[in-house]
Protein backbone atom coordinates (compact mmCIF):
# COMPACT_ATOMS: atom_id res chain seq x y z
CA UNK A 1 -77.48 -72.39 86.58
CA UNK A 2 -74.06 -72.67 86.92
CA UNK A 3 -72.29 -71.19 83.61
CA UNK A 4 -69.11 -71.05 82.31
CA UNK A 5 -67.26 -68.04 80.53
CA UNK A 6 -65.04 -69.06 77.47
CA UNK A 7 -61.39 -67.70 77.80
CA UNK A 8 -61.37 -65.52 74.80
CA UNK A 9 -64.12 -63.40 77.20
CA UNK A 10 -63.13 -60.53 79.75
CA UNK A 11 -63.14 -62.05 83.31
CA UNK A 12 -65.70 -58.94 84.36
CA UNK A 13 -68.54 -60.11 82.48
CA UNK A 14 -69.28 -62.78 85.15
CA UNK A 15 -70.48 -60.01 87.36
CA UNK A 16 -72.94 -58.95 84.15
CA UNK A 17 -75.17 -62.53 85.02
CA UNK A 18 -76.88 -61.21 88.15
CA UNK A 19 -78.33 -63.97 90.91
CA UNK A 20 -79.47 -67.06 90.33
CA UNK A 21 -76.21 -68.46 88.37
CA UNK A 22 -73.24 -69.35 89.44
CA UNK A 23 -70.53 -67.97 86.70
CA UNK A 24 -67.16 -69.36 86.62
CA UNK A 25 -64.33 -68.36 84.18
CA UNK A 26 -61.83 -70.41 82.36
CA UNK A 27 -58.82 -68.73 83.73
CA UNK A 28 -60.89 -69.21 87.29
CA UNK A 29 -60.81 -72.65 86.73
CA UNK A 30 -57.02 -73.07 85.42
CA UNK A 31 -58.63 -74.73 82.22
CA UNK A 32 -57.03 -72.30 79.68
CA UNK A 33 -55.38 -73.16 76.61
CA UNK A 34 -57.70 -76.54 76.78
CA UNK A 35 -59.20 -77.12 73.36
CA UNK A 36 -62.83 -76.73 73.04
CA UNK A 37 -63.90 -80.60 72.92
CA UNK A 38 -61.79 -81.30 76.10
CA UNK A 39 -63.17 -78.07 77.38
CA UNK A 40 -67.11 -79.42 76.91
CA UNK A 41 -66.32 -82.85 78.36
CA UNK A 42 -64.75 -81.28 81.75
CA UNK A 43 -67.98 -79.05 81.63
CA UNK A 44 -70.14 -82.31 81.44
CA UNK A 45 -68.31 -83.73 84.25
CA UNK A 46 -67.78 -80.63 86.62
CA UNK A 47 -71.55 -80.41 85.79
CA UNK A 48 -71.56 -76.80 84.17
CA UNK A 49 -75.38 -75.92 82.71
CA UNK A 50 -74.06 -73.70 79.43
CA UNK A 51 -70.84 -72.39 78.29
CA UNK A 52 -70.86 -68.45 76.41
CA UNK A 53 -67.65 -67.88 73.99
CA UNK A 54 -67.22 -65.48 71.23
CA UNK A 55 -65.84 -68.54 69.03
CA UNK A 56 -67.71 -68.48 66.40
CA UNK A 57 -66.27 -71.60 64.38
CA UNK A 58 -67.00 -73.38 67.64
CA UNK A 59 -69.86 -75.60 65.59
CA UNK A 60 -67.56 -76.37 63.18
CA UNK A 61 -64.86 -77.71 65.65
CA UNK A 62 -66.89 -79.87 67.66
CA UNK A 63 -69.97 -82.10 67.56
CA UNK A 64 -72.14 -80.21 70.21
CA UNK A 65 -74.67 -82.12 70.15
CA UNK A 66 -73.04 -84.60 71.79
CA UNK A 67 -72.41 -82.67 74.99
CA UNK A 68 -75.71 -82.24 77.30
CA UNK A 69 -74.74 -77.99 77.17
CA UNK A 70 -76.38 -74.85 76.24
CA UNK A 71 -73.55 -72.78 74.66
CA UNK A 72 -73.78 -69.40 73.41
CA UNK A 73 -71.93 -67.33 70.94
CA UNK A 74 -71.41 -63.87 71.38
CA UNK A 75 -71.27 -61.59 68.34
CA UNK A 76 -70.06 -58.31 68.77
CA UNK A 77 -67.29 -56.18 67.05
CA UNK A 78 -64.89 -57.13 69.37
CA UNK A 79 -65.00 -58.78 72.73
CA UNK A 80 -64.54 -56.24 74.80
CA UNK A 81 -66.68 -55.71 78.01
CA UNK A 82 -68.74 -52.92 76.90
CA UNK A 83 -69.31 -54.41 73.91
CA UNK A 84 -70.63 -57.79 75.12
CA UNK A 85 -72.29 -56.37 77.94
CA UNK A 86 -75.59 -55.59 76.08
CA UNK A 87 -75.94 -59.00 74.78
CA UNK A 88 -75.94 -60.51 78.58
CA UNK A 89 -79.64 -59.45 78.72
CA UNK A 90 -80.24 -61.98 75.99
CA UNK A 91 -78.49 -64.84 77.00
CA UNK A 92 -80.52 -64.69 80.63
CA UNK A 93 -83.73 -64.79 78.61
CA UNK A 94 -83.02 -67.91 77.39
CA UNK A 95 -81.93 -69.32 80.30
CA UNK A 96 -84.76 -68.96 81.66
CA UNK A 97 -86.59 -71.05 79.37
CA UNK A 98 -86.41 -73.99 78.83
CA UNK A 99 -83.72 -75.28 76.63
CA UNK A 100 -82.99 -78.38 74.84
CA UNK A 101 -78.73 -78.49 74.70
CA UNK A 102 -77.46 -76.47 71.97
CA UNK A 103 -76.16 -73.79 70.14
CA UNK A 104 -77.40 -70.04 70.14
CA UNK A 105 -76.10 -67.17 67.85
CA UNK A 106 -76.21 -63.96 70.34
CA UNK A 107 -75.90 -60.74 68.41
């Protein structure tokens, strides 16, 4: 799957995802500062698979369901990588099912 790692999340997570996905970062990608419905269209088009932020009012910004994405929201007391670390064994669980396009709450 090829995923994409919200700027608000340390660039060393991607390394936390393991084979099997290809994990890009915003700053990677030169697409920071770009507001999040902007940023889910150029996923749609650069043909991204699921996005993983810690922006939690993410839902309320946007109307996911219009973009064809899995995104997930971290939830941790900070976003540091230690802290979000733990939760990466979560998010691969779910990609490996099957998912309709949506939102999960990772905590």
């Amino acid at each position: 799957m090829k995923l994409l790692l919200d700027e608000n999340l340390p660039n060393d997570l991607r390394f936390d995802f393991g084979v099997g996905h290809e994990v890009f970062t915003v700053d990677y990608l030169n697409w920071k500062g770009i507001k999040n419905g902007a940023l889910l269209a150029l996923m749609v088009q650069h043909s991204f698979d699921a996005l993983i932020t810690v922006d939690k009012s993410i839902s309320f910004q946007q109307s996911i369901e219009e973009f064809p994405v899995l995104i997930f929201v971290l939830k941790a007391r900070s976003n540091t990588h230690k802290l979000l670390k733990p939760l990466i064994p979560k998010v691969l669980e779910l990609l490996k099912k099957d998912q309709s396009p949506g939102l999960f709450i990772i905590q």
